[in-house]
PDB file of N, CA and C in Angstrom:
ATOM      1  N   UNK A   1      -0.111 -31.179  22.312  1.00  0.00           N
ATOM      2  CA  UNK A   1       0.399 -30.250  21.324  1.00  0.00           C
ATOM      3  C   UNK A   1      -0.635 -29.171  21.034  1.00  0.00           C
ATOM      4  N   UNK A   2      -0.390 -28.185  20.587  1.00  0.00           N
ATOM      5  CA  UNK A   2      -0.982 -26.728  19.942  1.00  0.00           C
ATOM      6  C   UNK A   2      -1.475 -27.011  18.952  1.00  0.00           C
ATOM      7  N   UNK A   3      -2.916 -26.599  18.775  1.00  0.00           N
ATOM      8  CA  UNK A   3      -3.511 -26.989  16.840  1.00  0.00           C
ATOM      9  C   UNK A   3      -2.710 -25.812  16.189  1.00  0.00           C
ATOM     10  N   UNK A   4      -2.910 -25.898  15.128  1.00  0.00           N
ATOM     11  CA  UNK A   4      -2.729 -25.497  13.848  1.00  0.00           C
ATOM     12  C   UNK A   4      -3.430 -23.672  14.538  1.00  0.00           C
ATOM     13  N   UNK A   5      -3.285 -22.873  14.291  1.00  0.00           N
ATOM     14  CA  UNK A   5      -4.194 -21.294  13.748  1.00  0.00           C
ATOM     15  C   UNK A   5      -3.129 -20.616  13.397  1.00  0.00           C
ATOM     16  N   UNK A   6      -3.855 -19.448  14.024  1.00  0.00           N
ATOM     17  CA  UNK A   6      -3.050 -17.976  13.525  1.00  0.00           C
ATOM     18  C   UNK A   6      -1.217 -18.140  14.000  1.00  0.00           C
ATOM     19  N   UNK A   7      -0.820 -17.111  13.584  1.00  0.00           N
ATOM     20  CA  UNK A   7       0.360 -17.164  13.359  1.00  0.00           C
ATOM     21  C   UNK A   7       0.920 -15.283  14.091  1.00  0.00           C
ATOM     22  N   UNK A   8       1.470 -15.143  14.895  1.00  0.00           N
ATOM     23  CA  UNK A   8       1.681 -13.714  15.011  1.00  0.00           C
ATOM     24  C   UNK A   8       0.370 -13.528  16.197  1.00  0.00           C
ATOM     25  N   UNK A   9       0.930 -11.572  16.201  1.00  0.00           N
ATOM     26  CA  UNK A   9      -0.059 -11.228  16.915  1.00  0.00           C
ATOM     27  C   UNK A   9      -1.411 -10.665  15.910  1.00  0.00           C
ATOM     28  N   UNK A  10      -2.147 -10.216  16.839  1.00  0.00           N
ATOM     29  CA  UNK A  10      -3.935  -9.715  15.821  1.00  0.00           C
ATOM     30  C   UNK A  10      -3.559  -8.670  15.226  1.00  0.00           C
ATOM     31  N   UNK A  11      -3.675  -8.685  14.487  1.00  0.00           N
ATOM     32  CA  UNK A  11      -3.952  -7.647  13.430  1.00  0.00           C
ATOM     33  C   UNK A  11      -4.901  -5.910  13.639  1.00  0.00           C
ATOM     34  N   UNK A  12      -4.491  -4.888  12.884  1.00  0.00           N
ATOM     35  CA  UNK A  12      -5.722  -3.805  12.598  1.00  0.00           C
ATOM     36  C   UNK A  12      -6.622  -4.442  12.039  1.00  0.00           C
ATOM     37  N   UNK A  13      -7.913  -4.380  12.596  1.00  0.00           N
ATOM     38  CA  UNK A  13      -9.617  -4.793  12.154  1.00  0.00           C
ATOM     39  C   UNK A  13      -9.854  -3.369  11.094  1.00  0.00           C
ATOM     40  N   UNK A  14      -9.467  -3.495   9.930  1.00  0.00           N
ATOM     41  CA  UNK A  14      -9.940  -2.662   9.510  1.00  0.00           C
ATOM     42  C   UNK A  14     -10.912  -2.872   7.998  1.00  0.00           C
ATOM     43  N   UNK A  15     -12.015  -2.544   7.576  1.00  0.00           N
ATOM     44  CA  UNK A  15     -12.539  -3.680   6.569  1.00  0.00           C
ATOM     45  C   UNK A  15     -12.730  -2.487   5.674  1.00  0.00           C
ATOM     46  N   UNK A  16     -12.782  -1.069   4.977  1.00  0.00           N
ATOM     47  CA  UNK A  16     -13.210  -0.736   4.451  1.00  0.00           C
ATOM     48  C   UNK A  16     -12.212   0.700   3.868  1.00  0.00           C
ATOM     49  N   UNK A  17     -12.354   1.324   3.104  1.00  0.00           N
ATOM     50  CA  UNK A  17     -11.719   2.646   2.838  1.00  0.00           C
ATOM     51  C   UNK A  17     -12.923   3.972   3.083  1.00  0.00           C
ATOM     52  N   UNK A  18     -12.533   4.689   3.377  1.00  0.00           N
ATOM     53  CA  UNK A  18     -10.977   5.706   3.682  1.00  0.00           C
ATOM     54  C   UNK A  18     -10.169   4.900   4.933  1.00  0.00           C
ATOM     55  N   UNK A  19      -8.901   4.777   4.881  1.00  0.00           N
ATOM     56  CA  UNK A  19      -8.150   4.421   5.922  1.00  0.00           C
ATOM     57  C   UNK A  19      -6.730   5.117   6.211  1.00  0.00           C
ATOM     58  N   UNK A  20      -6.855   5.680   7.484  1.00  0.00           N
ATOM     59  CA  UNK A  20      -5.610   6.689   7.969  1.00  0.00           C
ATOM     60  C   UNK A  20      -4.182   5.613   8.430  1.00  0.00           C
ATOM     61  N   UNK A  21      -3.153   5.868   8.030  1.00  0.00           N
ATOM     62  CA  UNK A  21      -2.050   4.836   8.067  1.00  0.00           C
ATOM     63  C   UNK A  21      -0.696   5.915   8.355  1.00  0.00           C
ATOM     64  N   UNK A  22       0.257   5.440   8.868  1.00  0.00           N
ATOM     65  CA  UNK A  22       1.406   6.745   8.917  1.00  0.00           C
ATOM     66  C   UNK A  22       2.355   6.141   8.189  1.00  0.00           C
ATOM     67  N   UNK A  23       3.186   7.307   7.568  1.00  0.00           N
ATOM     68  CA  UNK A  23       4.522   7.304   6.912  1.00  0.00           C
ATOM     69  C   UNK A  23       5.353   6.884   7.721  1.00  0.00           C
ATOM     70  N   UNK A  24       6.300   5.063   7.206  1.00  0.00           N
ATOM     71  CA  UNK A  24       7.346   5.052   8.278  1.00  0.00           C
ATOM     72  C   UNK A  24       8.419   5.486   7.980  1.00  0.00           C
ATOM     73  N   UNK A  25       9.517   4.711   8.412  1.00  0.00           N
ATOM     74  CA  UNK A  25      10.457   6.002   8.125  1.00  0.00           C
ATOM     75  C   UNK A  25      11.333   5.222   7.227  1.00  0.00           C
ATOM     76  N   UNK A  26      11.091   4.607   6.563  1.00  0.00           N
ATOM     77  CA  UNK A  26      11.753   3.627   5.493  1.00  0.00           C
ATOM     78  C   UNK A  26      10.470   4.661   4.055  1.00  0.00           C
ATOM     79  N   UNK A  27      10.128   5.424   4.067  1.00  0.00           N
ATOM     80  CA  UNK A  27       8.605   6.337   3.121  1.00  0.00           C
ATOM     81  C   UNK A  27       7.700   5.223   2.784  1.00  0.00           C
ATOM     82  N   UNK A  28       7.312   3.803   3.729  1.00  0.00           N
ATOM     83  CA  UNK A  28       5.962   3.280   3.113  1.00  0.00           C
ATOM     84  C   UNK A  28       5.548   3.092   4.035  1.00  0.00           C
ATOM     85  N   UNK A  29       4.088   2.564   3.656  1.00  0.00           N
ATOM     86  CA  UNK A  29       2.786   3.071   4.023  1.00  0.00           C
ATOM     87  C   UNK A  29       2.489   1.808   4.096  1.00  0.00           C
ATOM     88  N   UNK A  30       1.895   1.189   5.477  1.00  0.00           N
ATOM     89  CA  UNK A  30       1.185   0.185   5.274  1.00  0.00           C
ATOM     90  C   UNK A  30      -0.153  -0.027   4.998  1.00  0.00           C
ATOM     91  N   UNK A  31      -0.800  -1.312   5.040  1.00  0.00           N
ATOM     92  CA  UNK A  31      -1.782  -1.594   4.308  1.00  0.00           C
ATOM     93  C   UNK A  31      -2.424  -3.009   4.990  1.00  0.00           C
ATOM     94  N   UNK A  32      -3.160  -2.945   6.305  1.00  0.00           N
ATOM     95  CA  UNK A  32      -3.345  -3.950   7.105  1.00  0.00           C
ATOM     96  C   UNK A  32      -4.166  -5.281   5.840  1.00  0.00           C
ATOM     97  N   UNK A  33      -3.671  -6.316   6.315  1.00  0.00           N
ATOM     98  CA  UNK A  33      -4.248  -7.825   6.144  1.00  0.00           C
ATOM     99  C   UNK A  33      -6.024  -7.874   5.890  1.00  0.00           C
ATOM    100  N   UNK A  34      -6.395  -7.137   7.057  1.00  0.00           N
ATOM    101  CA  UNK A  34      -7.830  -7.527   6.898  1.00  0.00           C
ATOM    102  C   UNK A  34      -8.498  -6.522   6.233  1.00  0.00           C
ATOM    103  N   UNK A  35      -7.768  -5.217   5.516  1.00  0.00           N
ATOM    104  CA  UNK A  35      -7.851  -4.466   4.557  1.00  0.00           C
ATOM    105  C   UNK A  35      -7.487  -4.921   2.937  1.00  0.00           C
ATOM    106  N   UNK A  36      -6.778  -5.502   3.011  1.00  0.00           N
ATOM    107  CA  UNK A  36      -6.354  -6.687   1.676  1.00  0.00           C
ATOM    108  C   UNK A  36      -7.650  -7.488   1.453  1.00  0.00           C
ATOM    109  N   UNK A  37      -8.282  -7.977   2.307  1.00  0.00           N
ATOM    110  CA  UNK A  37      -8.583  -9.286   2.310  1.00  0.00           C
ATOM    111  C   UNK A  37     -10.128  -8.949   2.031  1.00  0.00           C
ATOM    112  N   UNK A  38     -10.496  -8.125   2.888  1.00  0.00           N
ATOM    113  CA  UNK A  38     -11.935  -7.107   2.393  1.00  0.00           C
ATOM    114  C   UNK A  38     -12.134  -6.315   1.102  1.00  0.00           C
ATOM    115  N   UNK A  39     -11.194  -6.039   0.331  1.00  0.00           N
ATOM    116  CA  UNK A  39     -10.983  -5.462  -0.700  1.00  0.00           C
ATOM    117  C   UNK A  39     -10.895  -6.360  -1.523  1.00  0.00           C
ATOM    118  N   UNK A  40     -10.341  -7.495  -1.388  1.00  0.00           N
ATOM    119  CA  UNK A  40     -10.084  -8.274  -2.396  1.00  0.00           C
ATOM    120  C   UNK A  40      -9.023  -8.353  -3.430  1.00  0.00           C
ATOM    121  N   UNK A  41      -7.991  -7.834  -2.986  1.00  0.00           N
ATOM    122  CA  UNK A  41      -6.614  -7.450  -3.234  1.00  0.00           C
ATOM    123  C   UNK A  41      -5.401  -8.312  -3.001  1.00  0.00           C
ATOM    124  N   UNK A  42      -5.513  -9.550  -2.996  1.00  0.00           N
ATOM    125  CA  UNK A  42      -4.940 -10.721  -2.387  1.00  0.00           C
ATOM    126  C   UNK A  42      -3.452 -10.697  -3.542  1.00  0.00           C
ATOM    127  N   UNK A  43      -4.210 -10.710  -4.446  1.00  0.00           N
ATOM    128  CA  UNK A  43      -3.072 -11.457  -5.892  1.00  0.00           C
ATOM    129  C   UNK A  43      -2.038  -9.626  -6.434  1.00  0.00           C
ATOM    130  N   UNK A  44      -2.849  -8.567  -6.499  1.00  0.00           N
ATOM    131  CA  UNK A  44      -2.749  -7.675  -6.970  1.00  0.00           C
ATOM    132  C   UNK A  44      -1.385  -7.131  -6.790  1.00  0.00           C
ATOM    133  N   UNK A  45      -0.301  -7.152  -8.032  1.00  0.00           N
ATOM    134  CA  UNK A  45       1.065  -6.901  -7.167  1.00  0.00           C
ATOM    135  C   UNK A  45       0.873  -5.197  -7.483  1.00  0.00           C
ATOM    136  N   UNK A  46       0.422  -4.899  -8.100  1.00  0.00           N
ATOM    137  CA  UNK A  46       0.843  -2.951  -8.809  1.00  0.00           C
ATOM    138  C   UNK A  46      -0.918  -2.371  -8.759  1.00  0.00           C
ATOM    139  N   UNK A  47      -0.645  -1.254  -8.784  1.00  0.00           N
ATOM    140  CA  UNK A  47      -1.596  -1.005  -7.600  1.00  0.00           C
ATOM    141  C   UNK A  47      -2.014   1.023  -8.729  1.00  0.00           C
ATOM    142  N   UNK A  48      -3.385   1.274  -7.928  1.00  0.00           N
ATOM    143  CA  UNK A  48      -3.261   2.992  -8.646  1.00  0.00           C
ATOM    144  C   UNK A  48      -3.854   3.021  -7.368  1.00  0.00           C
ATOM    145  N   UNK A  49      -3.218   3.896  -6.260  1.00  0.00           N
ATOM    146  CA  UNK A  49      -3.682   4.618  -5.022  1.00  0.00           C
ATOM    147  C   UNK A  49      -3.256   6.020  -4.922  1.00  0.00           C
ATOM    148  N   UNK A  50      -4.957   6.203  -4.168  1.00  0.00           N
ATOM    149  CA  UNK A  50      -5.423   7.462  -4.284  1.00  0.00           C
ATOM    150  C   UNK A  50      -5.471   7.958  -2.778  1.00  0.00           C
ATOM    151  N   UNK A  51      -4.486   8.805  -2.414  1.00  0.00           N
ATOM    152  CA  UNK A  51      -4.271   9.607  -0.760  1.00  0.00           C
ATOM    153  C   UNK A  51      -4.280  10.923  -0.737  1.00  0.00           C
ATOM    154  N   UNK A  52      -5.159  10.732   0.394  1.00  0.00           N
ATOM    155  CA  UNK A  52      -5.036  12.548   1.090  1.00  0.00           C
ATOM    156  C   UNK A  52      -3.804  12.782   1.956  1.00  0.00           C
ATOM    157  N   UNK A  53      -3.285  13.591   1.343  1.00  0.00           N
ATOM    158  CA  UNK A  53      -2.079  14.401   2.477  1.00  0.00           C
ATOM    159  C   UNK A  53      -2.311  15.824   3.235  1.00  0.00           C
ATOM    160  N   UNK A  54      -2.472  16.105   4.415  1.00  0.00           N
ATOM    161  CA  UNK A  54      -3.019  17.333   4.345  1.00  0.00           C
ATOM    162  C   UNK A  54      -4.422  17.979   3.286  1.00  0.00           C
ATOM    163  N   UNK A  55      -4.587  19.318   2.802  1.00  0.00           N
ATOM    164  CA  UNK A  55      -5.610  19.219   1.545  1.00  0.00           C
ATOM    165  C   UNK A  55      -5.635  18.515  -0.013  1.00  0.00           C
ATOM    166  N   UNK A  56      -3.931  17.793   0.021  1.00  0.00           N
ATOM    167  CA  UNK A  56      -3.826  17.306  -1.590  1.00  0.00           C
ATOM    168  C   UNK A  56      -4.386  16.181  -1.109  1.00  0.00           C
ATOM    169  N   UNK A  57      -4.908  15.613  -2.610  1.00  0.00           N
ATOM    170  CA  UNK A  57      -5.468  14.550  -2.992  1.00  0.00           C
ATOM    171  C   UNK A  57      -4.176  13.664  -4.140  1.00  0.00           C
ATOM    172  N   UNK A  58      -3.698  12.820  -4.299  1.00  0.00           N
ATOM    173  CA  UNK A  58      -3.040  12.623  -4.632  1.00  0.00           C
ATOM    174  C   UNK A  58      -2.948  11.089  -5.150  1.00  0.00           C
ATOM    175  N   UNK A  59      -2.499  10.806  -6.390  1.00  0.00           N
ATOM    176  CA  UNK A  59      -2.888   9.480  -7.141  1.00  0.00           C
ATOM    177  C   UNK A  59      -1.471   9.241  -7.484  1.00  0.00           C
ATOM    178  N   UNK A  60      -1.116   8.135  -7.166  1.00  0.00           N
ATOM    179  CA  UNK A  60       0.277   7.258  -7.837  1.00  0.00           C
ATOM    180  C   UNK A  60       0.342   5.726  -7.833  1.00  0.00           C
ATOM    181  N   UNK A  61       0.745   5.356  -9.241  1.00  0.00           N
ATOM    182  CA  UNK A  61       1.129   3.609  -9.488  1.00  0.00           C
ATOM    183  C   UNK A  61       2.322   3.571  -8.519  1.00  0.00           C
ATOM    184  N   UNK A  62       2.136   2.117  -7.616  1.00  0.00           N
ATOM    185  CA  UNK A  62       2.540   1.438  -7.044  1.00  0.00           C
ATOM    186  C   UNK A  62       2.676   0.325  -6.738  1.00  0.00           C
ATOM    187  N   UNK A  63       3.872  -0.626  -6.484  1.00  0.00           N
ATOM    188  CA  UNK A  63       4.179  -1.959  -6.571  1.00  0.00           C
ATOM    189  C   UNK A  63       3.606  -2.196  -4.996  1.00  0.00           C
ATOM    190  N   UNK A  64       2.658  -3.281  -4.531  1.00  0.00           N
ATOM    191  CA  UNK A  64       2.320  -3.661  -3.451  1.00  0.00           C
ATOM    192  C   UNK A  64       3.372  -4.313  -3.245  1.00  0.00           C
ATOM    193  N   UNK A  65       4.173  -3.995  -2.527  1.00  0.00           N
ATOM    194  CA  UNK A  65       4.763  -5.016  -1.432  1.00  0.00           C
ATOM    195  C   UNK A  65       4.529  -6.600  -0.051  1.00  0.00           C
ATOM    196  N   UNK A  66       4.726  -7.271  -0.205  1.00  0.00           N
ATOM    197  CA  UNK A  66       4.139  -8.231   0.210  1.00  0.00           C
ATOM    198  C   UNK A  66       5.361  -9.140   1.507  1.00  0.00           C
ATOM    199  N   UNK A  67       5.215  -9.577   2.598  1.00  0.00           N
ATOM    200  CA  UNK A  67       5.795 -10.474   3.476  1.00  0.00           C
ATOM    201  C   UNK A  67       5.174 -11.879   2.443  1.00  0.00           C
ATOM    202  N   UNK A  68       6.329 -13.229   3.923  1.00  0.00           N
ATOM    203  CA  UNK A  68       5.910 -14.443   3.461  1.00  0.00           C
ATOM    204  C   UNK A  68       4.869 -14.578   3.736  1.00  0.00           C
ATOM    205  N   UNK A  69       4.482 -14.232   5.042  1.00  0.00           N
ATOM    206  CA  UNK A  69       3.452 -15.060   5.768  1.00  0.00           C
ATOM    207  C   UNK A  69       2.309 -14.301   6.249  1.00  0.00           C
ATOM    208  N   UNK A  70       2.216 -13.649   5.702  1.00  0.00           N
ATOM    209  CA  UNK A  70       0.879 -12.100   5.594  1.00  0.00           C
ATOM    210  C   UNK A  70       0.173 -11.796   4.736  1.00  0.00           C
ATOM    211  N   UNK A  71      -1.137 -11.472   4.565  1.00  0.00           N
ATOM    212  CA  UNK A  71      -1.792 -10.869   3.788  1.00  0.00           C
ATOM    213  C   UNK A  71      -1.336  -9.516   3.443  1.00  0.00           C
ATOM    214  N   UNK A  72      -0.817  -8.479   4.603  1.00  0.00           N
ATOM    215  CA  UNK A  72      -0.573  -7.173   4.617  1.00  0.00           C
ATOM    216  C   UNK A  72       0.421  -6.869   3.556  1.00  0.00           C
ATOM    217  N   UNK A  73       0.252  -5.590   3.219  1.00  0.00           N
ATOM    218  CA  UNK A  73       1.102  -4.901   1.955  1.00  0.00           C
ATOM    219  C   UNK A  73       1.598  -3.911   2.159  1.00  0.00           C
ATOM    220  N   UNK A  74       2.840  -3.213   1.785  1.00  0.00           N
ATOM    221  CA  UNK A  74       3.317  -2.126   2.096  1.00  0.00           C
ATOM    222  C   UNK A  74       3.284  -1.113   0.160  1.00  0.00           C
ATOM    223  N   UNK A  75       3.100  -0.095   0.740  1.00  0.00           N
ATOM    224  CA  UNK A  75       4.189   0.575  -0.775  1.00  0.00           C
ATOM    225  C   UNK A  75       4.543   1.606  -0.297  1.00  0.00           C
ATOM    226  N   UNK A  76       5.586   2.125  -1.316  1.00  0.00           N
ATOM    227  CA  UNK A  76       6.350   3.462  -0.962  1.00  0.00           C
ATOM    228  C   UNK A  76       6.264   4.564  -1.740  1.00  0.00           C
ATOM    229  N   UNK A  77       5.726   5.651  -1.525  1.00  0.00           N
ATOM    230  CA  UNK A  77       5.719   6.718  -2.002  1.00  0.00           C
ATOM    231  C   UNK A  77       6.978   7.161  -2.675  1.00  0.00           C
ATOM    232  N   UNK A  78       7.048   7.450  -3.821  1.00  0.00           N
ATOM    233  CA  UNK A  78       7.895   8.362  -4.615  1.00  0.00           C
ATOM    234  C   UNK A  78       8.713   9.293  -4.382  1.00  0.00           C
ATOM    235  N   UNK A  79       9.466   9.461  -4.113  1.00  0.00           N
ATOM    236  CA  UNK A  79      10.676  10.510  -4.017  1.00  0.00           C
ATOM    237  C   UNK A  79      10.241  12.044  -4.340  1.00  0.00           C
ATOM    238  N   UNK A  80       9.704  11.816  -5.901  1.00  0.00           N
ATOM    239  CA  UNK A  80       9.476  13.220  -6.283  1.00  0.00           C
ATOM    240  C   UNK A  80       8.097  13.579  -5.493  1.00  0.00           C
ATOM    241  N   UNK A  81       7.304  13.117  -5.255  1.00  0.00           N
ATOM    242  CA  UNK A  81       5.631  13.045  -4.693  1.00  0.00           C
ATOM    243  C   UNK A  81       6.120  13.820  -3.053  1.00  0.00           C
ATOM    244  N   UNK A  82       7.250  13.047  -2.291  1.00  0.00           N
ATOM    245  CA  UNK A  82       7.398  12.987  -1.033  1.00  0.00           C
ATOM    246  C   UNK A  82       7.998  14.849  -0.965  1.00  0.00           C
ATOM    247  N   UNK A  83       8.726  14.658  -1.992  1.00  0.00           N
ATOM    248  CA  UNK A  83       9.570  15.958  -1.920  1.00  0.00           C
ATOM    249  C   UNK A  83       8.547  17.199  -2.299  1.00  0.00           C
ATOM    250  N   UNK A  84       8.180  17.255  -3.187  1.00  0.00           N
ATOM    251  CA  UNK A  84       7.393  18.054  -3.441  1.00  0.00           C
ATOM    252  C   UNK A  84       5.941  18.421  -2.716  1.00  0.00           C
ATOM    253  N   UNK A  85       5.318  17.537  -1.726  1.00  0.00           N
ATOM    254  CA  UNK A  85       4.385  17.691  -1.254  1.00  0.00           C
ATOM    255  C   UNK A  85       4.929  17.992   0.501  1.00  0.00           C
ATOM    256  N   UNK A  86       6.015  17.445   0.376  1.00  0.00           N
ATOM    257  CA  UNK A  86       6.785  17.445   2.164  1.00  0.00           C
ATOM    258  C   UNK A  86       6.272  16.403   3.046  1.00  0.00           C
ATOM    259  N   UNK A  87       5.852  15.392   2.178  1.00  0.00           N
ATOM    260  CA  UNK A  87       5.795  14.116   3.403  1.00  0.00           C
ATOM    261  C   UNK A  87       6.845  13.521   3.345  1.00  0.00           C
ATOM    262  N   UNK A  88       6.988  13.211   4.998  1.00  0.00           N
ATOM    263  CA  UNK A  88       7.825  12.722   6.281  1.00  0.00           C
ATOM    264  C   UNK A  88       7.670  11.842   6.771  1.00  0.00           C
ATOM    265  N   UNK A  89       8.795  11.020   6.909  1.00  0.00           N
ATOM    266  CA  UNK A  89       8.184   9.816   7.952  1.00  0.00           C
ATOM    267  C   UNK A  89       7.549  10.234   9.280  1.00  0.00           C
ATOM    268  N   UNK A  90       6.392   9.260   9.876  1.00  0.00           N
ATOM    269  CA  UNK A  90       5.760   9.654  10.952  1.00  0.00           C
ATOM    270  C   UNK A  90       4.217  10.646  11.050  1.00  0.00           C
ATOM    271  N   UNK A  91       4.421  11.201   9.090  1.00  0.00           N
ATOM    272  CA  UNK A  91       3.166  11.627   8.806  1.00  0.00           C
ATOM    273  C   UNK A  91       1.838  10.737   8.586  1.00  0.00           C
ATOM    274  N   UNK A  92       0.750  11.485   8.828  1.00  0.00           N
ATOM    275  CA  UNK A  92      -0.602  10.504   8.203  1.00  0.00           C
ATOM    276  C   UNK A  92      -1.030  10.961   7.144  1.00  0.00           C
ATOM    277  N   UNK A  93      -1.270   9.693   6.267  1.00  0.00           N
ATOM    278  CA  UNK A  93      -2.034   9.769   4.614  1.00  0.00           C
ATOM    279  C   UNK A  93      -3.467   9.220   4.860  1.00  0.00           C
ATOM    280  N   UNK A  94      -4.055   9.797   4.216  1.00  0.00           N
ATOM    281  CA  UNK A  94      -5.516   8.853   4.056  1.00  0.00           C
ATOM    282  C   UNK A  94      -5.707   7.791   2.833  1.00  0.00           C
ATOM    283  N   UNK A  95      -5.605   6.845   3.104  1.00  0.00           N
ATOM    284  CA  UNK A  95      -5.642   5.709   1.685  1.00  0.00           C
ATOM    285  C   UNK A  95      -7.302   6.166   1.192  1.00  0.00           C
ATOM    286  N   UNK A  96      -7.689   6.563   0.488  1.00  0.00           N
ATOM    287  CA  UNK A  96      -9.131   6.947  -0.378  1.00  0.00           C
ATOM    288  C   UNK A  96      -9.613   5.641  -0.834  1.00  0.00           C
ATOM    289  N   UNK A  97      -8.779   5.347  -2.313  1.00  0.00           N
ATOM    290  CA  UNK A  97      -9.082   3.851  -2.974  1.00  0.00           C
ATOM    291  C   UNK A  97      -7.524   3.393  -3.500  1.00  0.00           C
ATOM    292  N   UNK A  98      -7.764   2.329  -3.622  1.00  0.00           N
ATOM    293  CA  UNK A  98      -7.004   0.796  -4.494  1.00  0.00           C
ATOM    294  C   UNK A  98      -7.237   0.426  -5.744  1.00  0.00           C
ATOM    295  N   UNK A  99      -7.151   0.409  -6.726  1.00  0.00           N
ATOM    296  CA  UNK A  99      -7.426  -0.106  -7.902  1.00  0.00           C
ATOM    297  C   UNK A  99      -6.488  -0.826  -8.274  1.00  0.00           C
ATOM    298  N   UNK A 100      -6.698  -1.671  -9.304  1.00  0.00           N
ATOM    299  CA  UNK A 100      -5.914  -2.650 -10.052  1.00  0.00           C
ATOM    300  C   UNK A 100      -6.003  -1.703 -11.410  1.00  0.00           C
ATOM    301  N   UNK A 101      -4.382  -1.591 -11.750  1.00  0.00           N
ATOM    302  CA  UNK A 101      -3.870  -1.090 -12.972  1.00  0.00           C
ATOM    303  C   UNK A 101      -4.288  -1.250 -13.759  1.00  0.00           C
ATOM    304  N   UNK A 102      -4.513  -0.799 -15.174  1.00  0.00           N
ATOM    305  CA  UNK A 102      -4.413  -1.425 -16.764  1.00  0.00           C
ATOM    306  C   UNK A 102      -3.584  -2.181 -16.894  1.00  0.00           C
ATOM    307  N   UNK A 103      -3.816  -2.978 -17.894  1.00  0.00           N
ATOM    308  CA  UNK A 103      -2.820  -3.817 -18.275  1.00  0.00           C
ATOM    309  C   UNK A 103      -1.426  -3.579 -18.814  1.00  0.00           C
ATOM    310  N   UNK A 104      -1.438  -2.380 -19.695  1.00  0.00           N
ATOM    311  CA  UNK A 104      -0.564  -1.583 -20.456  1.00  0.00           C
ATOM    312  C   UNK A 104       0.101  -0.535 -19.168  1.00  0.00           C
ATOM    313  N   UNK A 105      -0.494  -0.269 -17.838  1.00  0.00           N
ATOM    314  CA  UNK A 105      -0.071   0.462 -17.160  1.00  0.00           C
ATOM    315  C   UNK A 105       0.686  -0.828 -16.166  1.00  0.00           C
ATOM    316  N   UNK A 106       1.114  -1.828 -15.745  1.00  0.00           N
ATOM    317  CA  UNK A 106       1.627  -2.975 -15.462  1.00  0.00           C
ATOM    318  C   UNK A 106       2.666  -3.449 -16.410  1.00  0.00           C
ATOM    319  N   UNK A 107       2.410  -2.980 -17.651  1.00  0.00           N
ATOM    320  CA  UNK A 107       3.810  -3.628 -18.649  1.00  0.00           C
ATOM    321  C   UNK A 107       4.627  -2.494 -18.099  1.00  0.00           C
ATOM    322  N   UNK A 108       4.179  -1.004 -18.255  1.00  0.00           N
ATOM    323  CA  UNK A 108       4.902   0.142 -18.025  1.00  0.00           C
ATOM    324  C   UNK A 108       6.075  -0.009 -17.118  1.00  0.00           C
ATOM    325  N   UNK A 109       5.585  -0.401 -15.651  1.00  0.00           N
ATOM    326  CA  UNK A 109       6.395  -0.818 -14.465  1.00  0.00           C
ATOM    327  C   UNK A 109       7.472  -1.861 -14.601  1.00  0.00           C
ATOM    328  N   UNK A 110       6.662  -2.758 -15.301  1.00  0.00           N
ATOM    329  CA  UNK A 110       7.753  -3.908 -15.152  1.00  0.00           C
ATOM    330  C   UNK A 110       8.934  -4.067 -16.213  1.00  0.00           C
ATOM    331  N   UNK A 111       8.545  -2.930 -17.142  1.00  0.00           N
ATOM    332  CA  UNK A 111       9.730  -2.251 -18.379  1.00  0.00           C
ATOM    333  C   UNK A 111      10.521  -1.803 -17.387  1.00  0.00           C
ATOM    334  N   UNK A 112      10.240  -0.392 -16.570  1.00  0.00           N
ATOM    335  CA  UNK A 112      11.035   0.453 -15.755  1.00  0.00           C
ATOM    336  C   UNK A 112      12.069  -0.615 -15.100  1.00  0.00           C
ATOM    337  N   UNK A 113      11.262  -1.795 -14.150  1.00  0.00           N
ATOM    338  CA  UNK A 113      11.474  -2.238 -13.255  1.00  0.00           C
ATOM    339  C   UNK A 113      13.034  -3.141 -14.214  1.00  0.00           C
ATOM    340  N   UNK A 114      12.752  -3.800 -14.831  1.00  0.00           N
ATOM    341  CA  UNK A 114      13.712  -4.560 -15.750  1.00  0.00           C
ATOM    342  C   UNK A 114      15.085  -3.595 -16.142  1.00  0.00           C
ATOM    343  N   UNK A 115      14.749  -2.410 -16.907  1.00  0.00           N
ATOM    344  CA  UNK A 115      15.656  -1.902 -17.292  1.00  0.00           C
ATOM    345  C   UNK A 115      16.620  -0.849 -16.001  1.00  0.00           C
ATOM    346  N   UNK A 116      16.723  -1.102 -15.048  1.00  0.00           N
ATOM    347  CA  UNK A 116      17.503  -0.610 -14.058  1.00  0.00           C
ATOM    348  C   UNK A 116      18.350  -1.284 -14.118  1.00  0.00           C
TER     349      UNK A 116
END
């Protein structure tokens, strides 16, 4: 029999920020495993990320998205952000940084998120 390991194929080796990622065509952005995992971003569901698009610099709260069986995270850019700046699926963002929200900026979301 086969031991026990990995699961899938290897992963992006990527351990640090700035990190270049493309717009898919669903508008999110992934966020490789061994970029989670170097960051220390494991638990973190809502998120304040900071991307370069072209010359904007650009900051928005976001819900990390998460698989079962992955470290990796997705989120999706905003409608109004996408429209107004003209990102496309198939474009590249530069992820800058990750932060973990305020606390009061996490109730915010999960008000929004509830009252739909």
């Amino acid at each position: 029999m086969s031991k026990k390991g990995r699961r899938g194929v290897r992963g992006f080796d990527v351990k640090s920020l700035p990190y270049v990622s493309r717009v898919y065509v669903n508008n999110q952005v992934l966020l490789p495993a061994s970029l989670i995992r170097a960051l220390g971003i494991r638990d973190l569901k809502y998120a304040k990320i900071t991307f370069k698009y072209k010359d904007q610099v650009l900051t928005i709260r976001a819900t990390l998205l998460r698989t079962r069986n992955t470290d990796s995270r997705q989120f999706t850019i905003p409608k109004n952000i996408r429209e107004r700046y003209g990102i496309k699926p198939g474009d590249s963002v530069e992820i800058l940084s990750i932060t973990k929200l305020a606390r009061h900026e996490e109730e915010e979301i999960a008000v929004k998120r509830r009252s739909r």
